[in-house]
Each structure stands twice: as C-alpha cells, then as structure tokens.
C-alpha atoms as a PDB file:
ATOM      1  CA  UNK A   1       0.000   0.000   0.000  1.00  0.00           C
ATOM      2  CA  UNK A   2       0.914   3.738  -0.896  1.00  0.00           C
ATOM      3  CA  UNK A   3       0.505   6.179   2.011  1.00  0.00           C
ATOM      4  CA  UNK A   4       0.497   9.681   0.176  1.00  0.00           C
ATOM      5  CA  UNK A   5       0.735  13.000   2.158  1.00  0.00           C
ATOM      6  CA  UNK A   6      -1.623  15.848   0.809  1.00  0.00           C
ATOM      7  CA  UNK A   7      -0.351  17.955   2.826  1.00  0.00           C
ATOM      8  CA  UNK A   8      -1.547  19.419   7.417  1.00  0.00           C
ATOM      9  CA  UNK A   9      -3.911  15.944   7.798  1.00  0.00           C
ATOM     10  CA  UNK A  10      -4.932  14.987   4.897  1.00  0.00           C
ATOM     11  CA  UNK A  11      -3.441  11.603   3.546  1.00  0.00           C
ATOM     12  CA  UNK A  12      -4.328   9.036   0.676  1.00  0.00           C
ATOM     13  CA  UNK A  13      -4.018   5.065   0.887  1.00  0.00           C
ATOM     14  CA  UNK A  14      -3.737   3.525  -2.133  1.00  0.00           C
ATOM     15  CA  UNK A  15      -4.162  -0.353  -1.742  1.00  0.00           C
ATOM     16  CA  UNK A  16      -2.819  -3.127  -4.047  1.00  0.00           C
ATOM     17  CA  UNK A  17      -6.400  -3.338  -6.006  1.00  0.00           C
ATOM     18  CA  UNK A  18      -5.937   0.206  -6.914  1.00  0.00           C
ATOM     19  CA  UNK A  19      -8.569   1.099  -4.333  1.00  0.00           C
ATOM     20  CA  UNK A  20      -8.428   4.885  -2.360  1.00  0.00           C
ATOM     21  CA  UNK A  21      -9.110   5.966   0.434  1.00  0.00           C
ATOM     22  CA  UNK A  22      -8.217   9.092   1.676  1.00  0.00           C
ATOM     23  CA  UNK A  23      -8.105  10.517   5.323  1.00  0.00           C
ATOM     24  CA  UNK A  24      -9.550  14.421   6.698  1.00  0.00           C
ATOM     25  CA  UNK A  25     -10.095  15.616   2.708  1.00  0.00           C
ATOM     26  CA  UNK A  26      -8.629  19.469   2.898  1.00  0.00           C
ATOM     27  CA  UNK A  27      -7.115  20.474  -0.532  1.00  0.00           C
ATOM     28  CA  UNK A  28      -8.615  23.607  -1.651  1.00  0.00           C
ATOM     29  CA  UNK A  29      -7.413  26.406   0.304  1.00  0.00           C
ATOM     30  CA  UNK A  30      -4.408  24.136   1.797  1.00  0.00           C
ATOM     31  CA  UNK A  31      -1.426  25.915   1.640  1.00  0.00           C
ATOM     32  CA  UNK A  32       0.146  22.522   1.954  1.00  0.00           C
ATOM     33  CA  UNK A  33      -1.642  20.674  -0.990  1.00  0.00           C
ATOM     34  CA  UNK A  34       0.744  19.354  -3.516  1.00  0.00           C
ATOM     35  CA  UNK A  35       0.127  22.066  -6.762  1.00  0.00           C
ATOM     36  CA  UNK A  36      -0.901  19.649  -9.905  1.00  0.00           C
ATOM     37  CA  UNK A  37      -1.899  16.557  -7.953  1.00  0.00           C
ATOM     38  CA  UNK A  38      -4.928  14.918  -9.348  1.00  0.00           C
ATOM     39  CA  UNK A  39      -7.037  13.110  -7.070  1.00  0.00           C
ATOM     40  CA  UNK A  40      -8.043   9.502  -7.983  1.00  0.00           C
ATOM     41  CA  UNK A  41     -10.944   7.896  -7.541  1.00  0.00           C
ATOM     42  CA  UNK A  42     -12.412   7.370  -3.989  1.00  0.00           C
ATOM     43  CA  UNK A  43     -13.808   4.676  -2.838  1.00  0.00           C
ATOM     44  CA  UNK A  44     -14.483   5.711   1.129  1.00  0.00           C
ATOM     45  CA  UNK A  45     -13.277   8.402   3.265  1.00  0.00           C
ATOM     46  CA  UNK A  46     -12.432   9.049   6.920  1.00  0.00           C
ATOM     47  CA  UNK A  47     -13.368  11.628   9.161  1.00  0.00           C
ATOM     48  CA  UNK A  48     -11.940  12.490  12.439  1.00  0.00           C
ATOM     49  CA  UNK A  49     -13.654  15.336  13.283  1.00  0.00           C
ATOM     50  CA  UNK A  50     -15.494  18.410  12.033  1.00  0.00           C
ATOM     51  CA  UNK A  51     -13.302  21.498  11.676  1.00  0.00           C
ATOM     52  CA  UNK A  52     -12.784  22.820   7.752  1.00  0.00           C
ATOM     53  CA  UNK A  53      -8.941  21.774   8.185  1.00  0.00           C
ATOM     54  CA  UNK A  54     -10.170  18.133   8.361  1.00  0.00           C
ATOM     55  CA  UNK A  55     -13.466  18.155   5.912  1.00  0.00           C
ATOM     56  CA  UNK A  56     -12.885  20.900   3.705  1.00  0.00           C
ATOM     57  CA  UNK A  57     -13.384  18.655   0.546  1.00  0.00           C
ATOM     58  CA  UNK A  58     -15.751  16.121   1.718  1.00  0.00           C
ATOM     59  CA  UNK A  59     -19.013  16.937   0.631  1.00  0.00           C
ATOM     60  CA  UNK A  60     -17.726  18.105  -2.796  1.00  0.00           C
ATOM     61  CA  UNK A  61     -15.518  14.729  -3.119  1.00  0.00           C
ATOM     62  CA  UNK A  62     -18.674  12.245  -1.477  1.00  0.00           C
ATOM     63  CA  UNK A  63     -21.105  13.822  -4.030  1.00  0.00           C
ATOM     64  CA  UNK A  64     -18.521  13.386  -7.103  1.00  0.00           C
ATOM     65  CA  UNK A  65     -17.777   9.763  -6.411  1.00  0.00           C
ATOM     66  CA  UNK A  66     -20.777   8.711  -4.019  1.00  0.00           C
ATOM     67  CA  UNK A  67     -17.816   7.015  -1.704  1.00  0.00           C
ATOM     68  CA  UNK A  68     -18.799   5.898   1.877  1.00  0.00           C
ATOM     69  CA  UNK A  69     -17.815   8.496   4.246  1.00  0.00           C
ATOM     70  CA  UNK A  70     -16.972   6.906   8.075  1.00  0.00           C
ATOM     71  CA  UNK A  71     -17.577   9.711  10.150  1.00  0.00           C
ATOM     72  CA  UNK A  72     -19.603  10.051  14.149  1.00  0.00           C
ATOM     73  CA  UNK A  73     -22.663   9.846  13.928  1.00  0.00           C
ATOM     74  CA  UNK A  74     -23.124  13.889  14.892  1.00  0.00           C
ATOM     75  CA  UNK A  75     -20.893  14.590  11.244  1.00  0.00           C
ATOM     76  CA  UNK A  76     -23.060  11.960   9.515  1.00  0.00           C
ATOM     77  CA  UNK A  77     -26.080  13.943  10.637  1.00  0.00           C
ATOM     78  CA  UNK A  78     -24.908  17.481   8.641  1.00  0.00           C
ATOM     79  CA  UNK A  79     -23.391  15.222   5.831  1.00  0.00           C
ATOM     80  CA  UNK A  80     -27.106  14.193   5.695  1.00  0.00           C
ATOM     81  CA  UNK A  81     -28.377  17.849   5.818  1.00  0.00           C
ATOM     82  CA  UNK A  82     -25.914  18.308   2.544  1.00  0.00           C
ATOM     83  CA  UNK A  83     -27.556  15.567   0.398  1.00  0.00           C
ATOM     84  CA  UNK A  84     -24.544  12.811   1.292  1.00  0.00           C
ATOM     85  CA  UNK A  85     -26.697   9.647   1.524  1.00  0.00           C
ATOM     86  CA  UNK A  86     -23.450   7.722   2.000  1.00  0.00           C
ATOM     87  CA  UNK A  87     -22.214   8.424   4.824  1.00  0.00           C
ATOM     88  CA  UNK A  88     -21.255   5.051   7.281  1.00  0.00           C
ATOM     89  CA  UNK A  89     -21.285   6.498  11.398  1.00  0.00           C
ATOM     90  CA  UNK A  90     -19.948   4.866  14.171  1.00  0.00           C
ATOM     91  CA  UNK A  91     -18.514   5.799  17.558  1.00  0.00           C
ATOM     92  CA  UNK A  92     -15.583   5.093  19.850  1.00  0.00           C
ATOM     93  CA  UNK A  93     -14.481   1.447  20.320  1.00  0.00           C
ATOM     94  CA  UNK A  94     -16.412   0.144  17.189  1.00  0.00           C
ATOM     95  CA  UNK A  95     -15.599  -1.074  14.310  1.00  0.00           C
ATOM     96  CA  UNK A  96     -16.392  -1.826  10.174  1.00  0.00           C
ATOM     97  CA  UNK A  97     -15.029  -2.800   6.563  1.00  0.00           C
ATOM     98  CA  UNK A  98     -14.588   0.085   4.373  1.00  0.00           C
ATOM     99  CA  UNK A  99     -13.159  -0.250   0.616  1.00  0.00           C
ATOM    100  CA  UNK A 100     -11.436  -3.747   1.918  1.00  0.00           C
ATOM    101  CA  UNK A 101     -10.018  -1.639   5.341  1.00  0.00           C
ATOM    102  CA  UNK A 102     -11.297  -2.367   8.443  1.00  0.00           C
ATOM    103  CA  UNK A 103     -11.602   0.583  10.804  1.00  0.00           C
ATOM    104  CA  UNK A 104     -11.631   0.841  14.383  1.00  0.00           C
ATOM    105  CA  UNK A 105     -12.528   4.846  16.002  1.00  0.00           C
ATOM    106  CA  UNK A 106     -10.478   5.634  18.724  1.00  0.00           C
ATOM    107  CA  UNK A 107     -10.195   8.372  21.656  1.00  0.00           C
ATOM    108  CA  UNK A 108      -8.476  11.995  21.052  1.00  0.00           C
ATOM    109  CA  UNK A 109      -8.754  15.145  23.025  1.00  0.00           C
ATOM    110  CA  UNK A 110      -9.738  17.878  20.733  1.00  0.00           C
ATOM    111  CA  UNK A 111     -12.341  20.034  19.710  1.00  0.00           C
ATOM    112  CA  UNK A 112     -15.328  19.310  16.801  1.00  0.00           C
ATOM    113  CA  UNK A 113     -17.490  21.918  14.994  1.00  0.00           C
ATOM    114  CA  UNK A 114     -18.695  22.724  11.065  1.00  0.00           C
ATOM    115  CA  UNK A 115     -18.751  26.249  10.100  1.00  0.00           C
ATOM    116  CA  UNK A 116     -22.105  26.529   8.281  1.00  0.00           C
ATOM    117  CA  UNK A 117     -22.813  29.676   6.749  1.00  0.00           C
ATOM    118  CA  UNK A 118     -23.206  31.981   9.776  1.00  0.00           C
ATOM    119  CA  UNK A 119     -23.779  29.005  12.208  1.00  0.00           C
ATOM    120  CA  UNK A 120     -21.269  26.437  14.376  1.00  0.00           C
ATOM    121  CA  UNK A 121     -22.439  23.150  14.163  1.00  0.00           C
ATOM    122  CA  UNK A 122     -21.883  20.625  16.471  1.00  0.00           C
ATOM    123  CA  UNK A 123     -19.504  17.878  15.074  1.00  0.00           C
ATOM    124  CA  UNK A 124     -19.190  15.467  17.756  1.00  0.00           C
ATOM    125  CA  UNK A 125     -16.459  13.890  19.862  1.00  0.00           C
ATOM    126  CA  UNK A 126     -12.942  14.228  17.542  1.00  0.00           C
ATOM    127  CA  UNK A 127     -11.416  11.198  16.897  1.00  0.00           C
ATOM    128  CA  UNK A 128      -8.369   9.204  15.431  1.00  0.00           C
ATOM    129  CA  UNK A 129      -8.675   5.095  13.903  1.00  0.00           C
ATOM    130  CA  UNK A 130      -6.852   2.246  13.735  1.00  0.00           C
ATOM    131  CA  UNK A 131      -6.910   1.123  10.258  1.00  0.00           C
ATOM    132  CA  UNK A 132      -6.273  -2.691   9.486  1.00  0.00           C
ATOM    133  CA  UNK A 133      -5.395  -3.924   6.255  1.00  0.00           C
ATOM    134  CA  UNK A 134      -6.038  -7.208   4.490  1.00  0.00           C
ATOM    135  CA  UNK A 135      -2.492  -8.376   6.023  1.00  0.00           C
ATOM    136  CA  UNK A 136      -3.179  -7.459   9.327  1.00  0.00           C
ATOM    137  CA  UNK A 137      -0.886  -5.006   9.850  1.00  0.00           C
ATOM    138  CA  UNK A 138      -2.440  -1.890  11.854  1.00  0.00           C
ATOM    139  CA  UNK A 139      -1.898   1.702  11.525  1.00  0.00           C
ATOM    140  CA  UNK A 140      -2.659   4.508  14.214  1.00  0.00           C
ATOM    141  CA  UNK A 141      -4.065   7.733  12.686  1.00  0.00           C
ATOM    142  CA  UNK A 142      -4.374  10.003  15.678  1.00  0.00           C
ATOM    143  CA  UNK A 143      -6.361  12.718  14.208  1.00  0.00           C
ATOM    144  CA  UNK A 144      -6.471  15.977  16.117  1.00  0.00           C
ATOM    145  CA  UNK A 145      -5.403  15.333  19.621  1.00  0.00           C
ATOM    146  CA  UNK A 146      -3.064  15.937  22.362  1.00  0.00           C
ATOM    147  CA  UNK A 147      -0.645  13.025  23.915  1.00  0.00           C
ATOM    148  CA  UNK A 148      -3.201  10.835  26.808  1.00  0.00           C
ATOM    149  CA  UNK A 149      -2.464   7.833  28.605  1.00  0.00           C
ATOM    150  CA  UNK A 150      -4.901   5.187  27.385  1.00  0.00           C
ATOM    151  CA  UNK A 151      -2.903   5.153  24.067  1.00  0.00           C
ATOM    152  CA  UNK A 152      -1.004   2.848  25.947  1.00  0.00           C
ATOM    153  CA  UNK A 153      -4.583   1.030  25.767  1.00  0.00           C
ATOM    154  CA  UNK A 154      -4.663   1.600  21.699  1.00  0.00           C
ATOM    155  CA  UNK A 155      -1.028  -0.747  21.822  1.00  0.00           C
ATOM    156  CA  UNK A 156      -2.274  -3.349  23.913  1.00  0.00           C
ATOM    157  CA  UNK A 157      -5.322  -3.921  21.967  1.00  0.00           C
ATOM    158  CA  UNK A 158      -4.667  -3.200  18.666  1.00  0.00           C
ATOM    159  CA  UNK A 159      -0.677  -3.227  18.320  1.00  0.00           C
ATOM    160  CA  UNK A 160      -0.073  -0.486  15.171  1.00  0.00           C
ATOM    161  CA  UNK A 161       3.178  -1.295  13.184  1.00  0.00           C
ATOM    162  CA  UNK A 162       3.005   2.881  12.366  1.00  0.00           C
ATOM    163  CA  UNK A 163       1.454   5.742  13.604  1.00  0.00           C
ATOM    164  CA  UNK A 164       0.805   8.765  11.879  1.00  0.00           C
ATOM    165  CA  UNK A 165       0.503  11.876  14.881  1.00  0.00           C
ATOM    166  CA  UNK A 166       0.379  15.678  14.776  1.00  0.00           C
ATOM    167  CA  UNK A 167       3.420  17.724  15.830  1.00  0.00           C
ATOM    168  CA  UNK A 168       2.807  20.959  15.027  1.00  0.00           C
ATOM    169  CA  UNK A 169       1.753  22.338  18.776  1.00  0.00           C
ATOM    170  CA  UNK A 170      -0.881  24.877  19.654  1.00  0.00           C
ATOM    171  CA  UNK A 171      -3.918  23.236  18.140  1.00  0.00           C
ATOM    172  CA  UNK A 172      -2.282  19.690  18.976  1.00  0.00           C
ATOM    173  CA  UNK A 173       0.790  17.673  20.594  1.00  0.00           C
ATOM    174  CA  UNK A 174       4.206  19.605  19.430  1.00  0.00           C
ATOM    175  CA  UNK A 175       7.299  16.833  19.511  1.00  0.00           C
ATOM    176  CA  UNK A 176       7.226  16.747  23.157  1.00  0.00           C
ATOM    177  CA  UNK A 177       3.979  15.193  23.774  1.00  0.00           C
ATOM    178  CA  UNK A 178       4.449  13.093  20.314  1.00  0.00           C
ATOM    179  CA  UNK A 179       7.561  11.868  21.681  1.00  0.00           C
ATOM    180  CA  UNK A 180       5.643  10.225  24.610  1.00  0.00           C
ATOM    181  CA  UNK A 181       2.762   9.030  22.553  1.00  0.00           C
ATOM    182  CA  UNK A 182       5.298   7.206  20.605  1.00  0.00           C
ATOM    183  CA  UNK A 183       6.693   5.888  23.828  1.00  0.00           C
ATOM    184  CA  UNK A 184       3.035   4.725  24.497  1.00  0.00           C
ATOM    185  CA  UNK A 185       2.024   3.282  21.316  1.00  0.00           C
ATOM    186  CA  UNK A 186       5.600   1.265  21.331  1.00  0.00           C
ATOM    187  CA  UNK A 187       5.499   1.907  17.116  1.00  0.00           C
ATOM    188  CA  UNK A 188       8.845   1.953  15.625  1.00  0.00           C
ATOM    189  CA  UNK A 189       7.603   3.824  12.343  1.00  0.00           C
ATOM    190  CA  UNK A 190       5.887   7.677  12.585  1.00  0.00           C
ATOM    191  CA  UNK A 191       4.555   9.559  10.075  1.00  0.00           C
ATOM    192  CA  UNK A 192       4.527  13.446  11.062  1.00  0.00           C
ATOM    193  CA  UNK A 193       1.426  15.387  10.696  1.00  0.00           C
ATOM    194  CA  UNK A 194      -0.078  18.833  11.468  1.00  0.00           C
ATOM    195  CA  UNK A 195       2.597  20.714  11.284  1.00  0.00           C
ATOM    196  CA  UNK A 196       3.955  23.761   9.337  1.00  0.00           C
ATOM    197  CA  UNK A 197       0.978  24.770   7.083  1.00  0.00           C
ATOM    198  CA  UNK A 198       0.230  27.914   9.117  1.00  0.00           C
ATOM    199  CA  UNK A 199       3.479  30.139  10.829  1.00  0.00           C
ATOM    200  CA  UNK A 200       1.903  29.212  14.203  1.00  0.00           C
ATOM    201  CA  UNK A 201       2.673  25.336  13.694  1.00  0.00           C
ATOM    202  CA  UNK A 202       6.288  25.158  14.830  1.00  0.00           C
ATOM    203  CA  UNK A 203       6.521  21.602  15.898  1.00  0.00           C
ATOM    204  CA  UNK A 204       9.238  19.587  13.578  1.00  0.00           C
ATOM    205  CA  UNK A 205      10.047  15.959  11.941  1.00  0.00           C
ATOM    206  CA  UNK A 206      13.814  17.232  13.482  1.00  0.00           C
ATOM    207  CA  UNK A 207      12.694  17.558  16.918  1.00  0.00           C
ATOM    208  CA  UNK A 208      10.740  15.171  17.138  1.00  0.00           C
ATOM    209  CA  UNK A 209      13.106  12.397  15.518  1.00  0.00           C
ATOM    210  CA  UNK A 210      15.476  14.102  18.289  1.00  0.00           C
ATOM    211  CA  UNK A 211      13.713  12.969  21.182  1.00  0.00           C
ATOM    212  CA  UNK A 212      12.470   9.481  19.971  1.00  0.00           C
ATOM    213  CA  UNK A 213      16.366   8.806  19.450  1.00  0.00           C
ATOM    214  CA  UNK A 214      17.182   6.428  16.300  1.00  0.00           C
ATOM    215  CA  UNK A 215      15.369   3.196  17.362  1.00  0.00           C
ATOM    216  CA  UNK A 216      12.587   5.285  16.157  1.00  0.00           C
ATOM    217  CA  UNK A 217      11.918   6.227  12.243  1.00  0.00           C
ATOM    218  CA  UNK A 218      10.619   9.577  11.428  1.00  0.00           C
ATOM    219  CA  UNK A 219       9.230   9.097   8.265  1.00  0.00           C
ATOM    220  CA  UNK A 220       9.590  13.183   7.244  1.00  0.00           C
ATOM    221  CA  UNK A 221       7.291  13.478   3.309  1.00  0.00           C
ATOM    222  CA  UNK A 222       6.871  15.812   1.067  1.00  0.00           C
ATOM    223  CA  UNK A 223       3.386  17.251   0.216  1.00  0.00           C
ATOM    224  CA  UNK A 224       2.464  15.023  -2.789  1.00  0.00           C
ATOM    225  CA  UNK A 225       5.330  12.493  -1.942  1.00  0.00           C
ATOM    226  CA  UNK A 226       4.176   8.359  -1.076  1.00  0.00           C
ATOM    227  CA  UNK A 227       5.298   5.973   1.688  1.00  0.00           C
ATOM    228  CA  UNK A 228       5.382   2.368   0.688  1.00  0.00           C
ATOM    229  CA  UNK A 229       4.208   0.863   3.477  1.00  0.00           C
END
C-alpha cells in the first residue's frame, strides 16, 4: 500500500487493487496541498472530526464519487443535511469494513465543529482510527489530539506497526507530547502530521526524531510524496 501526504492531515491510501481511500479531505485552500496533484478515484473516506482543516473537501468529493464516508454519527447527521446519503457512522471502540479496510474509532482530546454559513455546528467527539489492512498489519491515525495515557490502551489492543501523529503544537501535541505518545504506542515507524501549514505550527520531523532517538523512524514526506508501506 501507498501512504500519500496531501499535505496538514490529509493523507491518501492507495491499496494493491488500486482502491483509495483518503483521510480528513482538505485540498482547496491548503497551503500545503501538492500544486498539480490529481485526485483519484475514492472509494471511502475518513473523518476524524469536524473542523474545515479536516473536511474541507468532503461533501464536494462524497457527491462526485458517491464514496462511503466513516464519520460520528453527529458529522453523519450534517453530511445528511448536505444531500450525502453515504455516509457510514460509528462511535468510539467500534468497528467496520470500508473499501477492503477495516476501521476501528479511537479516543483523542480535541475540539469538533462545522462552520455553516453563519452558524457552528456541532460535530461530535474528535477522533483518530486504527486502520487494518487485508495483512493485518495496523496503523494509528491520531487525528487531532493531544498526547493521553490510554494510548497505551490503543497498543495493547490493537498493536499499530506505524502511527501517523500531529506535531505541530498549539492546536495539537508539538514533539514533546508526540515523543511520549510514541513511547506509548511502542510503534517503531511515525509519520509526522499537522505541522507547518500555518506560521503558528512550529513543531518539527527534526525535533521530534530528536527525542524518539534512532530506534525510532521519522518518516519526514513531502506534500504530494508516497510511503510504501
């Protein structure tokens, strides 16, 4: 599988049947979105939470290619009040198959809202999954969150080979925190995330491949560039 970074959260699996799914869908108005990159074909989408840095693109994308969109069940809701029929909710702790992935939501600390015209909506509990492919390996995607200690739970349950956490501090964990949530999660394999679209996201692949020390790889990509996981 291809793991592409579209730049702040948004990322694109590509499995071996040449099916996509792509994570938090921001890529117009992204300062960080890869200039001449054509989007594929989705086949489902994930949603961590609500903010327009996370599901800028989704409506526009799930009414182009009619592509399940796993999302809480507050999100699923105002996809609903857009005309998105396809939308697949859940909540923390469960699980189902999307586009040949299975997908578990997990905890995170953060905020959740849709900007609506003049009007915040309420988007739920943010979130991050564990994302299985066909092989079994696991991958964290933390989503919006600050470091907590049950992600010591997410190991012992689910066991990620890679995690993919934001580092760019202020509206998430900077390297510090990441550094411990790496310690918790016992991966070996990070993907940076969050970081450096806006001035105010200072939080580096450098520092935080610092602190985790060199038994750690900080797997540092290019807007646009792909990870063969």
């Amino acid at each position: 599988m291809n793991i592409t970074w579209l730049g702040h959260s948004t990322f694109l699996f590509t499995l071996g049947d040449r099916k996509n799914v792509l994570i938090d869908p921001w890529i117009h108005g992204n300062p960080k979105s890869p200039q001449g990159f054509n989007l594929p074909h989705i086949d489902a989408m994930l949603l961590s939470h609500g903010h327009g840095d996370h599901t800028g693109d989704a409506i526009a994308i799930a009414k182009k290619d009619a592509c399940p969109v796993v999302c809480n069940f507050e999100i699923s809701l105002w996809l609903a009040s857009k005309g998105i029929e396809t939308a697949r909710p859940m909540n923390k702790g469960g699980a189902q198959t999307v586009a040949g992935l299975r997908v578990t939501m997990t905890h995170a600390f953060h905020s959740s809202s849709m900007q609506d015209g003049e009007h915040v909506v309420y988007g739920g509990e943010a979130a991050g999954y564990i994302i299985e492919l066909p092989d079994g390996r696991r991958i964290y995607f933390a989503g919006d969150t600050n470091v907590f200690g049950d992600m010591r739970l997410i190991a012992r349950l689910y066991e990620p080979d890679l995690a993919i956490l934001p580092i760019g501090d202020l509206y998430t964990m900077g390297p510090k925190e990441a550094a411990i949530a790496v310690e918790f999660l016992g991966v070996k394999h990070v993907i940076p995330m969050h970081y450096g679209t806006f001035p105010p996201l200072t939080g580096t692949p450098e520092a935080l491949q610092e602190l985790v020390g060199s038994d750690v790889e900080v797997i540092e990509l290019k807007p646009g560039e792909a990870y063969a996981y």
